[in-house]
N, C-alpha and C. Protein backbone atom coordinates (compact mmCIF):
# COMPACT_ATOMS: atom_id res chain seq x y z
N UNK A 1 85.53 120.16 52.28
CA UNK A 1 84.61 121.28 52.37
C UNK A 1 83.26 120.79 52.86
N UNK A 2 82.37 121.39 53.68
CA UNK A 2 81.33 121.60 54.40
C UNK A 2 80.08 121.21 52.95
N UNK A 3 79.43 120.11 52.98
CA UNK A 3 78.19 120.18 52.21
C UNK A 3 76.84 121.29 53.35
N UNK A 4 75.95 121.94 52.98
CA UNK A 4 75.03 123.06 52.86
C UNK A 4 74.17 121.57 53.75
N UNK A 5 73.93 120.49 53.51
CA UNK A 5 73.66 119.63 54.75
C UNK A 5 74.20 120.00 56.06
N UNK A 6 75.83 119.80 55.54
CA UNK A 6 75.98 119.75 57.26
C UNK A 6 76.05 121.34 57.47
N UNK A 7 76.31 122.30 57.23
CA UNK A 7 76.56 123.28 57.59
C UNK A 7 75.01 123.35 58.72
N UNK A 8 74.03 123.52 57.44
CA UNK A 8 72.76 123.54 57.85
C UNK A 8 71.87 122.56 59.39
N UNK A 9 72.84 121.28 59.68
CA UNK A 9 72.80 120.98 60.61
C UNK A 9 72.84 121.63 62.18
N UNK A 10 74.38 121.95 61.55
CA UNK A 10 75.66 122.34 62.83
C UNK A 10 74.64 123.43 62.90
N UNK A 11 74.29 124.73 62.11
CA UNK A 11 73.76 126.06 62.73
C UNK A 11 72.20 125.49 63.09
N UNK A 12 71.33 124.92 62.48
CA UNK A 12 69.87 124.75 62.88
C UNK A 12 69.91 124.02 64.20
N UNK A 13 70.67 123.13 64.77
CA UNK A 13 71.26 122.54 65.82
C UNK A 13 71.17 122.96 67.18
N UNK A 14 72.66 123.95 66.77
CA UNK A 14 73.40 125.52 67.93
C UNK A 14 72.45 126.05 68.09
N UNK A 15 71.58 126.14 67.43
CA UNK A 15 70.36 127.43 68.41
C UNK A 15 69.69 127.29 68.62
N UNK A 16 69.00 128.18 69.72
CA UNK A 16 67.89 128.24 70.22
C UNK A 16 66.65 128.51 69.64
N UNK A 17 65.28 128.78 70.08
CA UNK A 17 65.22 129.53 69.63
C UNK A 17 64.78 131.19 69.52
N UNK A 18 65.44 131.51 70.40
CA UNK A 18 65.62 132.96 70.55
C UNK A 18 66.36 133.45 69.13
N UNK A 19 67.63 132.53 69.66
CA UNK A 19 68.89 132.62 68.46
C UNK A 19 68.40 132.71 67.28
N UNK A 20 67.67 131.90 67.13
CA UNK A 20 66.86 131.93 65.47
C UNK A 20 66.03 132.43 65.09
N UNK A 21 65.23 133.17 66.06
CA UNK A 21 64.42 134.44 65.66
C UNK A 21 65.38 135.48 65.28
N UNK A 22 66.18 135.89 66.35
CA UNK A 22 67.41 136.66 66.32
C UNK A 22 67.98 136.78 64.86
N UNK A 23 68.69 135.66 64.27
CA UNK A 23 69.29 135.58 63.02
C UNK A 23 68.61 135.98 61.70
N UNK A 24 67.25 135.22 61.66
CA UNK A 24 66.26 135.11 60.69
C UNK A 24 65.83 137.02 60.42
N UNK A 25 65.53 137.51 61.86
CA UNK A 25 65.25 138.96 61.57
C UNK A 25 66.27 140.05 60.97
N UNK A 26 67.68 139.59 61.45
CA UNK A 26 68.60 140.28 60.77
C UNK A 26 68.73 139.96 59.44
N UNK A 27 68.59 138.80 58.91
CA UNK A 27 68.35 138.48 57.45
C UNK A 27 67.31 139.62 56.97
N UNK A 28 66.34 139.24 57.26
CA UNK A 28 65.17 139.69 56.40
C UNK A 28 64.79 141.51 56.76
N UNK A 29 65.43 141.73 58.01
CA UNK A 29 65.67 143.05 58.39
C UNK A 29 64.09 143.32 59.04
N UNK A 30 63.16 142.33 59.49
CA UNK A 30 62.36 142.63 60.47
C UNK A 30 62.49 142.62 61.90
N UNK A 31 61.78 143.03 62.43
CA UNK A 31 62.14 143.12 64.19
C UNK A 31 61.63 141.99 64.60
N UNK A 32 62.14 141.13 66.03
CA UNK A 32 61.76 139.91 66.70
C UNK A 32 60.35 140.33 66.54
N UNK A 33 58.77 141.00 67.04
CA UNK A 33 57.88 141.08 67.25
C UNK A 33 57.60 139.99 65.77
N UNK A 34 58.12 141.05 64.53
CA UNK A 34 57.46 140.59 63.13
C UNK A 34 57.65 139.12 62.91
N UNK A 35 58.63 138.95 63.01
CA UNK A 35 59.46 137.43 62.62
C UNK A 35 58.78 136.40 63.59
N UNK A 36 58.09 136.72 64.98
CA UNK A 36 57.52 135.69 64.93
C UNK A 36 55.92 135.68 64.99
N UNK A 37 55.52 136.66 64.99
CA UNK A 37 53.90 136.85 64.51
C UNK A 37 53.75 136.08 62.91
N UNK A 38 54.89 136.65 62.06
CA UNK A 38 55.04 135.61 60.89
C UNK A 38 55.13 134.67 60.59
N UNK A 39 55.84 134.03 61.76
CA UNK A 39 56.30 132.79 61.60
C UNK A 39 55.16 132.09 62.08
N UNK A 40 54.31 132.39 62.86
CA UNK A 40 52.93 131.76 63.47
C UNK A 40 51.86 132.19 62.53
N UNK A 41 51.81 133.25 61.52
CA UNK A 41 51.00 132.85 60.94
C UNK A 41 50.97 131.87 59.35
N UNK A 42 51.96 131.78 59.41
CA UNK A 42 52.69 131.04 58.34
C UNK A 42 51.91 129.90 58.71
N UNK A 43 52.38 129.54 59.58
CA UNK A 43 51.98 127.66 59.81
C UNK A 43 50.96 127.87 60.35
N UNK A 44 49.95 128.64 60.92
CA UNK A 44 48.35 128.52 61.28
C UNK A 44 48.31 128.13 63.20
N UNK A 45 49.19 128.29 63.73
CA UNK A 45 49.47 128.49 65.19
C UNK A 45 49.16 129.54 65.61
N UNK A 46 48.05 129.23 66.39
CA UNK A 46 47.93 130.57 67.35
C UNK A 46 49.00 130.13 69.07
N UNK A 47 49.60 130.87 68.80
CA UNK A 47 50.37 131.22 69.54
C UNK A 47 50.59 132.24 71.11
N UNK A 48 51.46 132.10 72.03
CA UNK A 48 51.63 133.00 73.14
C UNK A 48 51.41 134.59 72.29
N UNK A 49 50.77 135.42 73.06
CA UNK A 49 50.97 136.72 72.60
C UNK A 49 52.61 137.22 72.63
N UNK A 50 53.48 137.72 71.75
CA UNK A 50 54.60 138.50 71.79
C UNK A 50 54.86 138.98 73.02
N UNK A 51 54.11 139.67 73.37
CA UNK A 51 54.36 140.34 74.87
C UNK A 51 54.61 139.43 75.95
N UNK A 52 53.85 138.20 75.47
CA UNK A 52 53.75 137.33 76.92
C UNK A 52 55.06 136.50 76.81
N UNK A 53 55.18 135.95 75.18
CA UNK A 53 56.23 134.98 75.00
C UNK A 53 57.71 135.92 75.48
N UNK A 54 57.71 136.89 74.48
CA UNK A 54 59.20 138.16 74.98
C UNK A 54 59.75 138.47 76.31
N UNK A 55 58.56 138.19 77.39
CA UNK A 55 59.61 138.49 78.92
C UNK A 55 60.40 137.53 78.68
N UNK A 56 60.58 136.27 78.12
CA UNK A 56 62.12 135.39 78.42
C UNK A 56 63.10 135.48 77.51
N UNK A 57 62.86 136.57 76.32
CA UNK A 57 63.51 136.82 75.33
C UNK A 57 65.08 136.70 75.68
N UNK A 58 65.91 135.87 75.19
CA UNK A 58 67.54 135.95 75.69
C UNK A 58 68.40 135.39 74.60
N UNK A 59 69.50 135.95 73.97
CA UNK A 59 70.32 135.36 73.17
C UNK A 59 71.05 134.28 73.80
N UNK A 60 70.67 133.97 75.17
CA UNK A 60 71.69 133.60 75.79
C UNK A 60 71.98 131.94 75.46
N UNK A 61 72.54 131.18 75.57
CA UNK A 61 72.51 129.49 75.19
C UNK A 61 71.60 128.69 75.94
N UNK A 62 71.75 128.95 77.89
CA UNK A 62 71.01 128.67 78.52
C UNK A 62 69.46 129.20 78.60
N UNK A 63 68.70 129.68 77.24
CA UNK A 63 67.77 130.00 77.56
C UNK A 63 66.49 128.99 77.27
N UNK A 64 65.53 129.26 77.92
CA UNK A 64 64.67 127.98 77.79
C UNK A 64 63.63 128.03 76.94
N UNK A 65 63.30 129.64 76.35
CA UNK A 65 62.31 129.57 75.86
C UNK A 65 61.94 128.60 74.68
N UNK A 66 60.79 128.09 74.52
CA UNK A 66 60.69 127.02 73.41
C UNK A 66 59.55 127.62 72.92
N UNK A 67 59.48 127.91 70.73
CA UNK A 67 58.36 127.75 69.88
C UNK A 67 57.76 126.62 69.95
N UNK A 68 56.24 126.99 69.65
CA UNK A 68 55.76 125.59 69.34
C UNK A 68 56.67 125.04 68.06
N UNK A 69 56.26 123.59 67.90
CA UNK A 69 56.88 122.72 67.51
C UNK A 69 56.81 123.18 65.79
N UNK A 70 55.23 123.21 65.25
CA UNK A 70 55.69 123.82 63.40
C UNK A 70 56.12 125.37 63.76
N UNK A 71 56.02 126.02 64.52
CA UNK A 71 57.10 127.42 64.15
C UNK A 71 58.04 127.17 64.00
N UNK A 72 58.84 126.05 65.03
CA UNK A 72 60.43 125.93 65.10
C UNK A 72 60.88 125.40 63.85
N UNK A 73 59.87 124.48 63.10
CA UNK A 73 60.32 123.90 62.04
C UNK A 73 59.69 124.94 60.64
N UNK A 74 59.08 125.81 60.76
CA UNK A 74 58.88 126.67 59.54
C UNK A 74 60.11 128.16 60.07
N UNK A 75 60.87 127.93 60.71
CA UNK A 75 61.73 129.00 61.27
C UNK A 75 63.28 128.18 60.65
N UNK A 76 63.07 126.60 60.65
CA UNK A 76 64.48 126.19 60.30
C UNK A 76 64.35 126.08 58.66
N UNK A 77 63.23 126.55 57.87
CA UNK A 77 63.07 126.24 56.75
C UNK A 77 63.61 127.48 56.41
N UNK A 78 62.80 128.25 56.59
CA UNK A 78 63.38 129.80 56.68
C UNK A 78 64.85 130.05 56.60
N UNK A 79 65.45 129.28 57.17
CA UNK A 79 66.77 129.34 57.94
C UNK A 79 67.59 128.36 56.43
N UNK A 80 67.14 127.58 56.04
CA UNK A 80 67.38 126.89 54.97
C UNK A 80 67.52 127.61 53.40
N UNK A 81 66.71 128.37 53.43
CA UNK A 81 66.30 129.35 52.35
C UNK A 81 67.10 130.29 52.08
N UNK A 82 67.57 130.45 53.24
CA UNK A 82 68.34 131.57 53.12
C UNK A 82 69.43 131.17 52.85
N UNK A 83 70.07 130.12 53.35
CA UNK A 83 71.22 129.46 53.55
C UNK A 83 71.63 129.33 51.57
N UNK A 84 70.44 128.47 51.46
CA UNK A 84 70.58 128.01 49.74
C UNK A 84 70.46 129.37 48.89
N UNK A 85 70.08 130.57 49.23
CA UNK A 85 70.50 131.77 48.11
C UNK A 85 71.42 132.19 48.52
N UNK A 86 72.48 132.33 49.59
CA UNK A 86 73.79 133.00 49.83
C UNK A 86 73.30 134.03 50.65
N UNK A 87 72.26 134.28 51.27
CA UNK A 87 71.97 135.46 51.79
C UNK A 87 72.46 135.61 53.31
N UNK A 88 72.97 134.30 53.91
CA UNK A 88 73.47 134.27 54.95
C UNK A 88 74.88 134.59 55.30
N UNK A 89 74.85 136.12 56.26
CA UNK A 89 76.38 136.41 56.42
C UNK A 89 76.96 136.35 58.05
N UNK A 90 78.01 136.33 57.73
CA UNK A 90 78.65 136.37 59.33
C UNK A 90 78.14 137.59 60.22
N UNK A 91 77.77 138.57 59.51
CA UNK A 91 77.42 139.75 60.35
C UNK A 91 76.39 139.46 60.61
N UNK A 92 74.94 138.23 60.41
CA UNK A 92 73.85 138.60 60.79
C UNK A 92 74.13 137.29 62.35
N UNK A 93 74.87 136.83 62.90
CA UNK A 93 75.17 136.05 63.66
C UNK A 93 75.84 136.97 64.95
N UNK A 94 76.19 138.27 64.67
CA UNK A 94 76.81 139.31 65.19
C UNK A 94 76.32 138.77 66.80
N UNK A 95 75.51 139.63 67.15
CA UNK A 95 74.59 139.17 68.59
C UNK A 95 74.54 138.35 68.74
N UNK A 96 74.58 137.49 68.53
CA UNK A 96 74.24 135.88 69.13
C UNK A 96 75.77 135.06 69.65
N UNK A 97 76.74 135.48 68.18
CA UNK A 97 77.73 134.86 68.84
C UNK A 97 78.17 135.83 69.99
N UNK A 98 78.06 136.97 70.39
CA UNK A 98 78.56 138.00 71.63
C UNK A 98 77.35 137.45 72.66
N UNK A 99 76.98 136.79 73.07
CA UNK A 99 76.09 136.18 73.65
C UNK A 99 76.26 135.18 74.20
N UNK A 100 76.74 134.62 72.97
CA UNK A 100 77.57 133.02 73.22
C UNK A 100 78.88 133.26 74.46
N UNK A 101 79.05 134.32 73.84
CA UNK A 101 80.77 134.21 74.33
C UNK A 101 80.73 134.68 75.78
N UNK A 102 79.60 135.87 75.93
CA UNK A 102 79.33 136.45 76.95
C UNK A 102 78.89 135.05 78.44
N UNK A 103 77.93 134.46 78.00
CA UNK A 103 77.94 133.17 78.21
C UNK A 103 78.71 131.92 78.71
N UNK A 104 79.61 131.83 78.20
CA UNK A 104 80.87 130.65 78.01
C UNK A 104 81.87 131.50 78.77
N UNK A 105 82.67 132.93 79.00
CA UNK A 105 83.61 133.60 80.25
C UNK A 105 82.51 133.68 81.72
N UNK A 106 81.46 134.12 81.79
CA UNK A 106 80.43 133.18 82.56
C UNK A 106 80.86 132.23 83.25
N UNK A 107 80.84 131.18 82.53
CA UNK A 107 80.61 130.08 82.73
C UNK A 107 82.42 129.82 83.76
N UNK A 108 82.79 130.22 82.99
CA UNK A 108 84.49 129.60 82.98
C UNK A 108 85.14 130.70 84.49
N UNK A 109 84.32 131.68 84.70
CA UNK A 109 84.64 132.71 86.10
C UNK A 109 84.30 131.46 87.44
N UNK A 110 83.19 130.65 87.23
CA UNK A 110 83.16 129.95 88.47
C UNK A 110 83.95 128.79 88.62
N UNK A 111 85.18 128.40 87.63
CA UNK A 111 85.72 127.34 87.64
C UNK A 111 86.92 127.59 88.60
N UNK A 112 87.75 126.76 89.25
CA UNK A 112 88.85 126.69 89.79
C UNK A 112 89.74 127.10 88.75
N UNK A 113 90.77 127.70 89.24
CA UNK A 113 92.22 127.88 88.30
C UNK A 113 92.42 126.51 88.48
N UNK A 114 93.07 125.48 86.84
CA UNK A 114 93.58 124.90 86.73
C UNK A 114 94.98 124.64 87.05
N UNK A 115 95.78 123.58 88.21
CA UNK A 115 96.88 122.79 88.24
C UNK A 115 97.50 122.17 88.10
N UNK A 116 98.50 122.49 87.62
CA UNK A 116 99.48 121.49 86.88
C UNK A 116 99.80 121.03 87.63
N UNK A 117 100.12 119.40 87.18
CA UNK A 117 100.46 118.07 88.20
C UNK A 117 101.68 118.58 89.44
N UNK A 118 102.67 119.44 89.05
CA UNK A 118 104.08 119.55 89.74
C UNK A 118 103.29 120.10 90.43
N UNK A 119 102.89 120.98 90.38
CA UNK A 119 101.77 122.07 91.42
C UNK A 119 101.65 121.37 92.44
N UNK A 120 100.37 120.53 92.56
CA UNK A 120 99.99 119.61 93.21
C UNK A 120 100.92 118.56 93.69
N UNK A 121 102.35 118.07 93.15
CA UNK A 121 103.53 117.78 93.91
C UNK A 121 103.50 118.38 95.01
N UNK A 122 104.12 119.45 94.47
CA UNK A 122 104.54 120.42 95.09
C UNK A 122 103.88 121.02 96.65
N UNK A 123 102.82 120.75 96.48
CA UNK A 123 101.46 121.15 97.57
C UNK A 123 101.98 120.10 98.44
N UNK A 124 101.83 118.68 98.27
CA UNK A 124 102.06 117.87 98.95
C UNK A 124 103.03 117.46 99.76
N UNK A 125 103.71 117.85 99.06
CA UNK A 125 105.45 118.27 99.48
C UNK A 125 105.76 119.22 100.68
N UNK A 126 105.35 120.34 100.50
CA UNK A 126 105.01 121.29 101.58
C UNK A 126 104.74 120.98 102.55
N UNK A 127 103.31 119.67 102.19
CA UNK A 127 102.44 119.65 103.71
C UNK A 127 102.71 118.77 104.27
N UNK A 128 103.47 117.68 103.78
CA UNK A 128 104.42 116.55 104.53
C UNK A 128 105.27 117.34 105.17
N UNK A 129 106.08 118.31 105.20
CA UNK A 129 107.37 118.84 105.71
C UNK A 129 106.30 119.63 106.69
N UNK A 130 105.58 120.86 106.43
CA UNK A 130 104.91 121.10 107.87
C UNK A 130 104.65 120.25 108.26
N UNK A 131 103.58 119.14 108.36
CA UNK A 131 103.61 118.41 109.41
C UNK A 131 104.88 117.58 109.97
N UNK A 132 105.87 116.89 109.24
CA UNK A 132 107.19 116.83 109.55
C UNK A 132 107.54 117.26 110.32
N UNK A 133 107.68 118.92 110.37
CA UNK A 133 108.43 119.67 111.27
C UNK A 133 107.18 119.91 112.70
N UNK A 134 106.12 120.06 112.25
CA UNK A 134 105.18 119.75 113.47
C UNK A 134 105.24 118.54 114.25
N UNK A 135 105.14 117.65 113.87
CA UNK A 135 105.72 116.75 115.04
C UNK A 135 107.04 116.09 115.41
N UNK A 136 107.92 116.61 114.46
CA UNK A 136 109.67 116.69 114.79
C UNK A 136 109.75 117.49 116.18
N UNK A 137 108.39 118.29 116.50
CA UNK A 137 108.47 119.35 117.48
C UNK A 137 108.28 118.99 118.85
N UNK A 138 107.10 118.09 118.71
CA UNK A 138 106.42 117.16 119.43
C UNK A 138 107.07 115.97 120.17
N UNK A 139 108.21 115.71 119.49
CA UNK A 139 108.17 113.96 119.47
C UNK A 139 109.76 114.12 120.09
């Protein structure tokens, strides 16, 4: 079984932090604006205005936005707190993991269909015999 260490790793880790504004507000049932005006005044950061920081707002994995450095860490405490009263449920991860996932079929649309080795026999096989018969034609 998972010690509340590692759990607390693996999720403070995985996210961003969009993601963890995201999560933290569904906990506590405030809106992104609140959760991080809070979270900046908590630790004494004056901070991007909401408006300015929010155009890059994205659940997405690839997103870049970055808190300053004590928000991110008074946001994983937060994140800790919650963790240690039980207040953390699968439903408040809702959005983020549909994000994730949205994300990752993304990702996996620009890949080649995978071939199995005979496949690729098989290909080769083919194109020896056309050319075979192409210059069986020739010759």
């Amino acid at each position: 079984m998972e010690t509340i260490d590692g759990t607390y790793e693996k999720l403070v880790n995985g996210l961003t932090d969009c993601q963890l504004i995201e999560v933290i507000s569904r906990v506590q049932g405030y809106t992104h604006e609140q959760t991080y005006v809070y979270a900046h005044q908590q630790v004494g950061v004056v901070g991007d205005p909401w408006k300015k920081w929010s155009r890059n707002f994205s659940l997405m994995p690839s997103n870049t936005a970055k808190l300053p450095t004590p928000v991110r860490i008074e946001l994983d405490e937060a994140i800790l707190k919650i963790l240690l009263h039980g207040r953390l449920k699968q439903k408040h991860f809702a959005k983020v993991l549909e994000a994730t996932m949205t994300y990752e079929n993304r990702q996996n649309m620009f890949k080649p269909p995978q071939r199995s080795f005979f496949d690729k026999i098989f290909n080769y096989v083919l194109w020896f015999l056309f050319f075979y018969w192409i210059f069986s034609i020739f010759l």
